[in-house]
N, C-alpha and C. Protein backbone atom coordinates (compact mmCIF):
# COMPACT_ATOMS: atom_id res chain seq x y z
N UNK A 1 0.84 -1.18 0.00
CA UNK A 1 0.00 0.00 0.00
C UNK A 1 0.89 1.24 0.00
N UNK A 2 0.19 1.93 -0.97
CA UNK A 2 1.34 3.37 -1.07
C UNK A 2 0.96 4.42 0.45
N UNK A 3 1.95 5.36 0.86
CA UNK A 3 1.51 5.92 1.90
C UNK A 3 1.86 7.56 0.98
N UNK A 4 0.54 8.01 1.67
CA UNK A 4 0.52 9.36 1.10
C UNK A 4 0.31 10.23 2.05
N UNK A 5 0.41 11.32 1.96
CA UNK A 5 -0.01 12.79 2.72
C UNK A 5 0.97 13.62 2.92
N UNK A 6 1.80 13.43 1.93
CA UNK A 6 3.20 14.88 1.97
C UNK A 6 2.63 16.27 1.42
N UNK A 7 2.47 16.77 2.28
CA UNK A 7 1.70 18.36 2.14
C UNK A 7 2.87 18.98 0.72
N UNK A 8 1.94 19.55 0.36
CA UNK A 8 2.84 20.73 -1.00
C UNK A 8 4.29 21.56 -0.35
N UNK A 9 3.66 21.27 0.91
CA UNK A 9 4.85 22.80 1.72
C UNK A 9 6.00 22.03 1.72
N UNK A 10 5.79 21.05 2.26
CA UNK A 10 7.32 19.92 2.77
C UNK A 10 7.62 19.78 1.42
N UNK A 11 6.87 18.80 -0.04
CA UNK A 11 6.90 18.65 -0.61
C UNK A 11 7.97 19.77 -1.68
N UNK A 12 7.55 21.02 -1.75
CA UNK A 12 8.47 21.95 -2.14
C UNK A 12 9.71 22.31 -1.81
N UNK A 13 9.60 21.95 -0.03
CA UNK A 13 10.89 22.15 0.62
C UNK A 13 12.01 21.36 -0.02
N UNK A 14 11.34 20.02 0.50
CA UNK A 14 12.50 18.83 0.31
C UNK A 14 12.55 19.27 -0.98
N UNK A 15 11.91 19.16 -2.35
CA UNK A 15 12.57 19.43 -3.07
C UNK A 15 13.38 20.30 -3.67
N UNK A 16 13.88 21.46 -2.91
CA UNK A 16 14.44 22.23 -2.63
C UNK A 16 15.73 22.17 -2.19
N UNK A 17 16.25 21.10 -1.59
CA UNK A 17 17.04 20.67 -0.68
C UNK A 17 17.64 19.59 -1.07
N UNK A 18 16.76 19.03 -2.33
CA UNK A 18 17.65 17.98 -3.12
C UNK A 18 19.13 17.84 -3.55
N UNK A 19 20.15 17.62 -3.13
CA UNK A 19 21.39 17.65 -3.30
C UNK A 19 21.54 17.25 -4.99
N UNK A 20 22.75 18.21 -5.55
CA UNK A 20 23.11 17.83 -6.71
C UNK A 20 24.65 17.79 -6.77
N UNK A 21 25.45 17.55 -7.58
CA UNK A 21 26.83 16.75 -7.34
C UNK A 21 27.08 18.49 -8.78
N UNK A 22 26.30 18.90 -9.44
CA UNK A 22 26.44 19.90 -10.37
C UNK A 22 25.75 21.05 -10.12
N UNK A 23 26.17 22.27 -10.19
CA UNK A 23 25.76 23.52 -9.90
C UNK A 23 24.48 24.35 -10.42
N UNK A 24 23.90 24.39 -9.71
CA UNK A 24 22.59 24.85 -10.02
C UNK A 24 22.03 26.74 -9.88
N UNK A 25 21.99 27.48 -10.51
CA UNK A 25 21.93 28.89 -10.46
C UNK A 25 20.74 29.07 -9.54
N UNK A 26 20.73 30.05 -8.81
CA UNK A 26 19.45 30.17 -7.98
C UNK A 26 18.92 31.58 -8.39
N UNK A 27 17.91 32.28 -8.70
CA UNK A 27 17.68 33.50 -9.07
C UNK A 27 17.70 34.53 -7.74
N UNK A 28 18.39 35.61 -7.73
CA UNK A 28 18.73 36.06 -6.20
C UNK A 28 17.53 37.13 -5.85
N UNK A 29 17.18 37.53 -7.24
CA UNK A 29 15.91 38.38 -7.24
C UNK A 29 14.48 38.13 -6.64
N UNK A 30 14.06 36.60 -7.00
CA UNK A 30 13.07 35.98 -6.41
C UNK A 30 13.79 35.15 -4.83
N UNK A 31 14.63 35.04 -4.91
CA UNK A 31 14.72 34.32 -3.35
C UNK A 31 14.91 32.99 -3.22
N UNK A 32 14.84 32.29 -4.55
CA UNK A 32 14.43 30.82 -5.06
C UNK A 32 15.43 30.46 -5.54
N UNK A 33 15.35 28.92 -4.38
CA UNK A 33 17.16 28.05 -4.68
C UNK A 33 15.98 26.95 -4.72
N UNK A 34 16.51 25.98 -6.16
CA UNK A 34 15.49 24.71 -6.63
C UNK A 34 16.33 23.44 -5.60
N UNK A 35 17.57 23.43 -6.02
CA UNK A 35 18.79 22.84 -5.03
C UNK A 35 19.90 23.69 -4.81
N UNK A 36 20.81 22.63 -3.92
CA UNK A 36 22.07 23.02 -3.57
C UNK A 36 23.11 22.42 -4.57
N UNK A 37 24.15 22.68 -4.65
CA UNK A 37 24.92 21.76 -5.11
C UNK A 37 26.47 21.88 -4.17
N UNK A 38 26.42 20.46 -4.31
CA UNK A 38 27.49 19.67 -3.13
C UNK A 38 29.00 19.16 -4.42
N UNK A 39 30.06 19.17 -3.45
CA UNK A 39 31.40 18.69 -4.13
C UNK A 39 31.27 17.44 -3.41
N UNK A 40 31.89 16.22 -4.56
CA UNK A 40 32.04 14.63 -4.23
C UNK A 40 33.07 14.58 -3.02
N UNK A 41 33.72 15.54 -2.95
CA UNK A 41 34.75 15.40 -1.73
C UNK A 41 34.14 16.12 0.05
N UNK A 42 32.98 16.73 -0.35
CA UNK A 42 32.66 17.25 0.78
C UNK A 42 32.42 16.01 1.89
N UNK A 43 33.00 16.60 2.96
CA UNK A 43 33.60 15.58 4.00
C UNK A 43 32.20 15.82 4.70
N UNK A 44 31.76 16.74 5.03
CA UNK A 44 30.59 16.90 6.27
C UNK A 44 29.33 16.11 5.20
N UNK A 45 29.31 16.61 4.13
CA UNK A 45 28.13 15.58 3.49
C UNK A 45 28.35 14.05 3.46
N UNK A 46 29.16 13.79 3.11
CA UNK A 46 29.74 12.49 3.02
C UNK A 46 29.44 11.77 4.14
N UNK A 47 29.72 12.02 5.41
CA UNK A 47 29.14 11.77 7.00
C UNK A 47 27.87 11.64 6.83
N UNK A 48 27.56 12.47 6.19
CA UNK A 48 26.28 12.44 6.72
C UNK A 48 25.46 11.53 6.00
N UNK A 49 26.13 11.47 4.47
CA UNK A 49 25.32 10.02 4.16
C UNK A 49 25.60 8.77 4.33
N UNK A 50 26.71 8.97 4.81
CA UNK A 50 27.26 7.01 5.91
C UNK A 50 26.48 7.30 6.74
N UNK A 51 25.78 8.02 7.68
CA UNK A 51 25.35 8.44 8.88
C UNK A 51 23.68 7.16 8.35
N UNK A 52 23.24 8.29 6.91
CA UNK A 52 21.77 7.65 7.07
C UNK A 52 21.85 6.13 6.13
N UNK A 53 22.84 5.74 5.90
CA UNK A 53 23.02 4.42 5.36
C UNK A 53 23.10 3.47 6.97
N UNK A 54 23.93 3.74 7.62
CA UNK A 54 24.24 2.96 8.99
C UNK A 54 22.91 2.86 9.85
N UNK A 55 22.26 4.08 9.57
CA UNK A 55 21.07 4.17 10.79
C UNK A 55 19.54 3.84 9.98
N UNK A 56 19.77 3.24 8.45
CA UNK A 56 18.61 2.98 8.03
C UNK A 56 17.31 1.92 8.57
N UNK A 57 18.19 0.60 9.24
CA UNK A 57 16.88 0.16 9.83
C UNK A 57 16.19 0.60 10.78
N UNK A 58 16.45 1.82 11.72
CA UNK A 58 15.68 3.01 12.54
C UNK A 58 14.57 3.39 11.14
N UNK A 59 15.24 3.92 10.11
CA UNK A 59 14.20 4.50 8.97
C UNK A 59 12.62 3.22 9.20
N UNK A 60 13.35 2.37 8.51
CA UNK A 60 12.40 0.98 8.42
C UNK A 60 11.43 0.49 8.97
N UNK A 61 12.30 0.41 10.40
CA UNK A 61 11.27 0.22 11.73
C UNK A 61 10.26 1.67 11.97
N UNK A 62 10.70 2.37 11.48
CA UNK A 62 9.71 3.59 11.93
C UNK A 62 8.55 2.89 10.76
N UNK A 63 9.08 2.88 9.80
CA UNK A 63 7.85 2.68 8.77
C UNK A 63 6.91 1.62 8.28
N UNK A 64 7.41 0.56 9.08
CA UNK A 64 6.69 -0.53 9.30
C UNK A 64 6.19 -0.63 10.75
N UNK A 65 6.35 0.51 11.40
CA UNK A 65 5.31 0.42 12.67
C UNK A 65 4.29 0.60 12.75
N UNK A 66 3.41 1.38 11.53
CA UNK A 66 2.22 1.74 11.21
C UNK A 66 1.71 3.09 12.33
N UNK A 67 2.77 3.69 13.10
CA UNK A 67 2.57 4.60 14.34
C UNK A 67 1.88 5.62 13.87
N UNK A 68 0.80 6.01 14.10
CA UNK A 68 -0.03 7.31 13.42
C UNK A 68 0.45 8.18 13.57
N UNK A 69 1.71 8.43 14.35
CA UNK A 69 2.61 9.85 14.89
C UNK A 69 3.78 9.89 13.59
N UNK A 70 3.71 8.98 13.36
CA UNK A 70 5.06 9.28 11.81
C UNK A 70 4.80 9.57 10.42
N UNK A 71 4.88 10.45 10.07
CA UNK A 71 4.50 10.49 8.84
C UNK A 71 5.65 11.31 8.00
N UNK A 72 5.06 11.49 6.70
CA UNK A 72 6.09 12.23 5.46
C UNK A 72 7.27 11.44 5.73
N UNK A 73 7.38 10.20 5.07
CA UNK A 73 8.52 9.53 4.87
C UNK A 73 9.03 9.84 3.61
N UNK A 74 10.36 9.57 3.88
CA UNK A 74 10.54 9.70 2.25
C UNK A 74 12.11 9.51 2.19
N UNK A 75 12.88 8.95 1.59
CA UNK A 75 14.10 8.56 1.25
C UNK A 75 14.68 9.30 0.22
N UNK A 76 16.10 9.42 -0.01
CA UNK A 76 17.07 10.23 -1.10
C UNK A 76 17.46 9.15 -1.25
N UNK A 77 17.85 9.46 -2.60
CA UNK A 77 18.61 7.43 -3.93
C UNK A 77 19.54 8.59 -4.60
N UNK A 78 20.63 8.42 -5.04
CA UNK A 78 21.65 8.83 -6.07
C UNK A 78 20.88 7.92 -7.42
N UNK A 79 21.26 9.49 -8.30
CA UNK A 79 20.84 8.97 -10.00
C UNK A 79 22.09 9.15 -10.07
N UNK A 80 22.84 8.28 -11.21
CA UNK A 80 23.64 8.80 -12.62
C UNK A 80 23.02 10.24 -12.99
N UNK A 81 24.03 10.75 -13.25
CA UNK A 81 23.61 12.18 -14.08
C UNK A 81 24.42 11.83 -15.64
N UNK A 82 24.16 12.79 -16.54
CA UNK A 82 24.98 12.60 -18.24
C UNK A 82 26.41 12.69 -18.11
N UNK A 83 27.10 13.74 -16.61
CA UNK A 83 28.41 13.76 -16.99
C UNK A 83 29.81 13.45 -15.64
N UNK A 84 28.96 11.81 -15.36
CA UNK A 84 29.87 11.25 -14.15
C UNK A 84 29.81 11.66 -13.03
N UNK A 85 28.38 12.37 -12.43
CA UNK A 85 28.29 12.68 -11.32
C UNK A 85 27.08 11.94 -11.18
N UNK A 86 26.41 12.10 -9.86
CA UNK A 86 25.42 11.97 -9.57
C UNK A 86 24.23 12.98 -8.86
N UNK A 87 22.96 13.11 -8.90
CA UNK A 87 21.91 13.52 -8.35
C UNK A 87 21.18 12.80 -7.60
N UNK A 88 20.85 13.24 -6.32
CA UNK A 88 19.95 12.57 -5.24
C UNK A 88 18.91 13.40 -5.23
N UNK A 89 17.78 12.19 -5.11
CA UNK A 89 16.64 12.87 -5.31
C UNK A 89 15.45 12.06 -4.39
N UNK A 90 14.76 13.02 -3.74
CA UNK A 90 13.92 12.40 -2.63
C UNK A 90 12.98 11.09 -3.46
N UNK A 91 12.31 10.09 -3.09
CA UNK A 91 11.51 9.42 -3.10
C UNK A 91 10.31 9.06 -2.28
N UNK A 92 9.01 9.44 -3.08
CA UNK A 92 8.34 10.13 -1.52
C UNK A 92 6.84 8.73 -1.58
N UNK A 93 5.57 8.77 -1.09
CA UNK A 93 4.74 7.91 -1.25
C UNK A 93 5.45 6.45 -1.14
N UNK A 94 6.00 6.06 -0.74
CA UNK A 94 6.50 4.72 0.12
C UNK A 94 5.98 3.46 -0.22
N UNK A 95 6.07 2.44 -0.41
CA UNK A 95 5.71 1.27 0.21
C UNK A 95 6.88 0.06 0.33
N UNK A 96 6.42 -0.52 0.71
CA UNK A 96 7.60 -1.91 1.51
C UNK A 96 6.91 -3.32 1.28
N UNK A 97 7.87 -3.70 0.23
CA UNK A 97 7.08 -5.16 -0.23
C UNK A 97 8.38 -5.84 -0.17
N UNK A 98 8.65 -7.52 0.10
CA UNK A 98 9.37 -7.84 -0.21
C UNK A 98 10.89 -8.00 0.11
N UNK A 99 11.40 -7.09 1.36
CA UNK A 99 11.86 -6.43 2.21
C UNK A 99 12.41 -5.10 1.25
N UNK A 100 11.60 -4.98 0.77
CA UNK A 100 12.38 -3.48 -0.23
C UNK A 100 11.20 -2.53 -0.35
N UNK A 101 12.41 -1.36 -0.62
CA UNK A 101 11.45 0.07 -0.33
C UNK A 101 10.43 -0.24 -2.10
N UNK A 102 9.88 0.91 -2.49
CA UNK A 102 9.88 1.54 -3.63
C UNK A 102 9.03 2.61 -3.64
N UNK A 103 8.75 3.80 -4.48
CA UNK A 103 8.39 4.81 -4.18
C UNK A 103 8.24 5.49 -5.58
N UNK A 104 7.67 7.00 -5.75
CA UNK A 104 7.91 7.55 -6.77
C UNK A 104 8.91 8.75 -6.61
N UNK A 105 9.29 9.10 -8.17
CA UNK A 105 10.71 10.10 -7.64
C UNK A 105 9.44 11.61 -7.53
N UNK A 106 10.04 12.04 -5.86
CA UNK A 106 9.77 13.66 -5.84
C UNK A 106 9.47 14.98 -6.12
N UNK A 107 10.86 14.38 -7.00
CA UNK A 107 10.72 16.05 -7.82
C UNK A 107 11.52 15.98 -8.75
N UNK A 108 11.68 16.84 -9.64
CA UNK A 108 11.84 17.31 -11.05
C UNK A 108 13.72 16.95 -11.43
N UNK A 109 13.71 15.55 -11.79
CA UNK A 109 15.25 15.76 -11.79
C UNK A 109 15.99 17.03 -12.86
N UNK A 110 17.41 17.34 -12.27
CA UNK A 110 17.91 18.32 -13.17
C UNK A 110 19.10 17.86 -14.15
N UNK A 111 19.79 17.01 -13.46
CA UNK A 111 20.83 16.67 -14.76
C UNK A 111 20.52 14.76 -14.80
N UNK A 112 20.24 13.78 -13.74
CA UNK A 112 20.01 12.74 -14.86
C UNK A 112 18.63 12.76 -15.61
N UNK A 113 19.39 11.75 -16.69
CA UNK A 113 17.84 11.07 -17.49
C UNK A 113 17.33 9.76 -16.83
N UNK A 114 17.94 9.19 -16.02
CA UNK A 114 17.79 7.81 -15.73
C UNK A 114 16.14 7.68 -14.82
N UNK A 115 15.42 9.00 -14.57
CA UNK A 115 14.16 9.22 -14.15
C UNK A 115 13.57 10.34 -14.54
N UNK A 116 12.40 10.12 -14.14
CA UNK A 116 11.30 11.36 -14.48
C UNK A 116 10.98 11.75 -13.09
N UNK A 117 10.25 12.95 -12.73
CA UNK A 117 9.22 13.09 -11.76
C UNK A 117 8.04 11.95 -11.92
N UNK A 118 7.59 11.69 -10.50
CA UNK A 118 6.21 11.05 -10.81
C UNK A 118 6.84 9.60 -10.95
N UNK A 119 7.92 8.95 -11.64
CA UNK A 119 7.90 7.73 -11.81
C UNK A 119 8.29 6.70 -11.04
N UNK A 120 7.84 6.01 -10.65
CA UNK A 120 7.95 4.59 -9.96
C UNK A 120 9.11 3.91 -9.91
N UNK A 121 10.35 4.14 -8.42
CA UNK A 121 11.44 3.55 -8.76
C UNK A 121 11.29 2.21 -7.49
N UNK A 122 11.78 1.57 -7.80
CA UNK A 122 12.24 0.62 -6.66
C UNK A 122 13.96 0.92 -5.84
N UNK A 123 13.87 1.11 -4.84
CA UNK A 123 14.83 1.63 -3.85
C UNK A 123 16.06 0.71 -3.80
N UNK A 124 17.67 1.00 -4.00
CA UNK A 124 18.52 0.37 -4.11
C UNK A 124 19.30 0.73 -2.79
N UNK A 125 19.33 -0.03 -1.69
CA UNK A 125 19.75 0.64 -0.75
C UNK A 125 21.49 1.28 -0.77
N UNK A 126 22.10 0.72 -1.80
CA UNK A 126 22.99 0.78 -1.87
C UNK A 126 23.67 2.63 -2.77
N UNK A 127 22.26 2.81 -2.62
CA UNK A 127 21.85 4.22 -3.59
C UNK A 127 21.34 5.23 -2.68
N UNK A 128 21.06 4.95 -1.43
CA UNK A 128 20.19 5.74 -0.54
C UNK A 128 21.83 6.76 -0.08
N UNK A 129 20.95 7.74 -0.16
CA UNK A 129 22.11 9.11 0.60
C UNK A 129 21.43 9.47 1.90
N UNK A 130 20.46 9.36 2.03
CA UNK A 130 19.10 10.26 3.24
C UNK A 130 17.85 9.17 3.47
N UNK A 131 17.12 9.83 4.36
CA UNK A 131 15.82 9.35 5.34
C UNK A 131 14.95 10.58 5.91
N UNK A 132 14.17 9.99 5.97
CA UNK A 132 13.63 11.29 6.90
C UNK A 132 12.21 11.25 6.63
N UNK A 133 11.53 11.14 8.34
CA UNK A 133 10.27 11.25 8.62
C UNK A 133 10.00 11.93 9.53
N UNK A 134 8.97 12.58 10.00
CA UNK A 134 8.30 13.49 11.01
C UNK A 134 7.43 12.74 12.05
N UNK A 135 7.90 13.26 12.84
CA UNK A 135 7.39 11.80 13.99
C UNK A 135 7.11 13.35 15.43
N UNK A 136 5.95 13.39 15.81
CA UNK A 136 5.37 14.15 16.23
C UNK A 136 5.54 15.32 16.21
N UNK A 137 5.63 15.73 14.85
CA UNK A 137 5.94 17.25 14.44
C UNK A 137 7.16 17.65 14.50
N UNK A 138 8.40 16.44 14.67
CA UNK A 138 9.80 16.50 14.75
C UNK A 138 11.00 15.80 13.44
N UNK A 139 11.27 16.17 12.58
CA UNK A 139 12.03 15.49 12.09
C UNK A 139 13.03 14.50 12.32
N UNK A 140 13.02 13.41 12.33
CA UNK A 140 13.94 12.49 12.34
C UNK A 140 14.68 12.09 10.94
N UNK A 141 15.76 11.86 11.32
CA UNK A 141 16.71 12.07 9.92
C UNK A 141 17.00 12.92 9.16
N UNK A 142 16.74 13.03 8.21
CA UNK A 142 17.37 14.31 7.33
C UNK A 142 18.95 14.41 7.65
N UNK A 143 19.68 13.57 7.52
CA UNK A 143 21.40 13.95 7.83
C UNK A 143 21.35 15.29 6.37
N UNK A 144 21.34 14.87 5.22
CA UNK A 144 21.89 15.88 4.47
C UNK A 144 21.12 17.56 4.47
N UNK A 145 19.83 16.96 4.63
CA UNK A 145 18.79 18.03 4.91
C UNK A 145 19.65 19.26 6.30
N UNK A 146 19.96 18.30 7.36
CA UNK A 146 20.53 19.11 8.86
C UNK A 146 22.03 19.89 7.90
N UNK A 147 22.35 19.06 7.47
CA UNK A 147 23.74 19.39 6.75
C UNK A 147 23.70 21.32 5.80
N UNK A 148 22.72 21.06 5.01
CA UNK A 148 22.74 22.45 4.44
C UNK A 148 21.75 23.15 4.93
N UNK A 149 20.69 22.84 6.37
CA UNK A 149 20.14 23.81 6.77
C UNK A 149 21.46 24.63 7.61
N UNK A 150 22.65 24.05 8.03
CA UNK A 150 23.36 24.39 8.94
C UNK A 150 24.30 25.53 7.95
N UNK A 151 24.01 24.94 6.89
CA UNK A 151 25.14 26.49 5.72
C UNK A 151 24.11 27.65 5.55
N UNK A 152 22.75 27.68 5.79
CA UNK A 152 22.08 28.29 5.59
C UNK A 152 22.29 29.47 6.10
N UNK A 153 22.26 31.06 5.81
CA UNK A 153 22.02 32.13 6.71
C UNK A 153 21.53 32.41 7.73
N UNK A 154 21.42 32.71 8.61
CA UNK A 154 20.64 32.80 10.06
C UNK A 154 18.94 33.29 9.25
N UNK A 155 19.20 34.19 8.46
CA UNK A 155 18.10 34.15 7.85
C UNK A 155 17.10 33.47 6.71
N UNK A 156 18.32 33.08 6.07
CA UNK A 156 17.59 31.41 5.05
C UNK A 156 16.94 30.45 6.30
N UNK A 157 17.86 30.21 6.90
CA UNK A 157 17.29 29.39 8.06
C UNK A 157 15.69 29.72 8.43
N UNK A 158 16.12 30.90 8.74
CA UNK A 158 14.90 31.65 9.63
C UNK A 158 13.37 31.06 8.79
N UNK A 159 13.77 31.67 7.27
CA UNK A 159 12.79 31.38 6.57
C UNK A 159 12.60 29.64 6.05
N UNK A 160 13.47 28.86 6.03
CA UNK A 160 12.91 27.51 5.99
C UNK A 160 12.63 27.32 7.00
N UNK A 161 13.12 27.50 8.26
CA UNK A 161 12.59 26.69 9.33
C UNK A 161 10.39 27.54 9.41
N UNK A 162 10.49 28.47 8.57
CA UNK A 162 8.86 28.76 9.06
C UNK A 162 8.06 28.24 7.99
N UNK A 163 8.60 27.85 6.78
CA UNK A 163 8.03 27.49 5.96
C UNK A 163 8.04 25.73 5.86
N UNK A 164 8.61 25.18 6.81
CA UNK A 164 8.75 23.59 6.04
C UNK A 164 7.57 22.39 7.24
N UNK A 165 7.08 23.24 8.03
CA UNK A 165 5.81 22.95 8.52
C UNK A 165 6.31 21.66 9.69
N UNK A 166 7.42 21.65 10.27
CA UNK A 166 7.71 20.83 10.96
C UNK A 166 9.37 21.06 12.10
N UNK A 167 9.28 20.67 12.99
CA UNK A 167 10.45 20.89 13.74
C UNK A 167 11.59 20.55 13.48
N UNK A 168 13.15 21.21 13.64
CA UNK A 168 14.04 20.20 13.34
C UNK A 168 15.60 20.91 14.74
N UNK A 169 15.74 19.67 15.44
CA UNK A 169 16.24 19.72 16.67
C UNK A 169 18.17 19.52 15.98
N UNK A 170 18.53 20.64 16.90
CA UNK A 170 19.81 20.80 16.96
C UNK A 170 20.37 19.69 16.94
C-alpha cells in the first residue's frame, strides 16, 4: 500500500534541498534556490550520508510500525547524471514489499535522465544518501537536509525553518 499525505509545503521544501553533485543557479531576485549543489569530496556531506546508510533500519522500523505519529517519509537514492556525477533525489509515497522500499521520484530531476518526476522507482539501498520522517511534528533524519540547513544564513534558516511545517532539533 502506497503511503501518502506529503503536504505541497514539505513537498516543495524537500525538493528544494535535493542535493546535486552539479551547480545549479538560484535567481537572487526571487529568493528561489530549486537545489544546492554539493562537491564529491565534501567531508561533512559524506558523513552524513554514511550516517543515514548505517542508521537505516531506525528508517524501516519507523515505517513498518504503522505509528499514526510518523508520517512524510521519504528517502534520497543517487541517480547517474549525463556527466559522471550523480543527483539525489527524494523518493516520496512509500511502500515496503518484499523487504524493499519503492516509491515515486519527488521532484523534477535536473541533470540525470535515468528518471522522471512522478515515476515509480524501486529503492537500491545501496543508492540511498538520506531518510527522513516526522514523527510528532519533529524530524527524524534528514542527515543531508541538517547538513545544508546548517550552511544556511541565520536568515535562510529563519525562513525555511517557518516554511517547512515541521520541527528540526539541533
Amino acid at each position: 500500500m502506497l503511503r501518502t499525505g506529503i503536504n505541497i509545503l514539505v513537498f516543495l521544501t524537500i525538493s528544494m534541498v535535493a542535493c546535486q553533485t552539479r551547480p545549479k543557479e538560484s535567481d537572487a531576485s526571487t529568493g528561489e534556490m530549486s537545489a544546492y549543489s554539493i562537491e564529491e569530496d565534501d567531508q561533512e556531506m559524506n558523513h552524513a550520508i554514511e550516517e543515514a546508510r548505517n542508521t537505516l533500519p531506525q528508517f524501516t522500523e519507523a515505517f513498518t510500525s504503522n505509528n499514526p505519529n510518523h508520517t512524510l517519509f521519504a528517502l534520497k537514492m543517487m541517480f547517474q547524471d549525463q556527466v559522471g556525477g550523480f543527483e539525489h533525489i527524494w523518493i516520496t509515497d512509500l511502500a515496503f514489499d518484499d523487504g524493499a522500499f519503492r516509491g515515486l521520484v519527488g521532484n523534477i530531476p535536473e541533470y540525470t535522465i535515468e528518471v522522471e518526476a512522478g515515476e515509480e522507482v524501486r529503492v537500491d539501498p545501496e543508492k540511498i544518501s538520506d531518510w527522513m520522517y516526522v514523527d510528532n511534528g519533529v524530524l527524524r533524519g534528514g542527515f543531508t537536509l541538517r547538513v545544508l540547513r546548517s550552511r544556511m544564513s541565520p536568515q535562510e534558516r529563519e525562513q525555511f525553518d517557518s516554511e517547512i511545517g515541521f520541527g528540526i532539533e539541533d
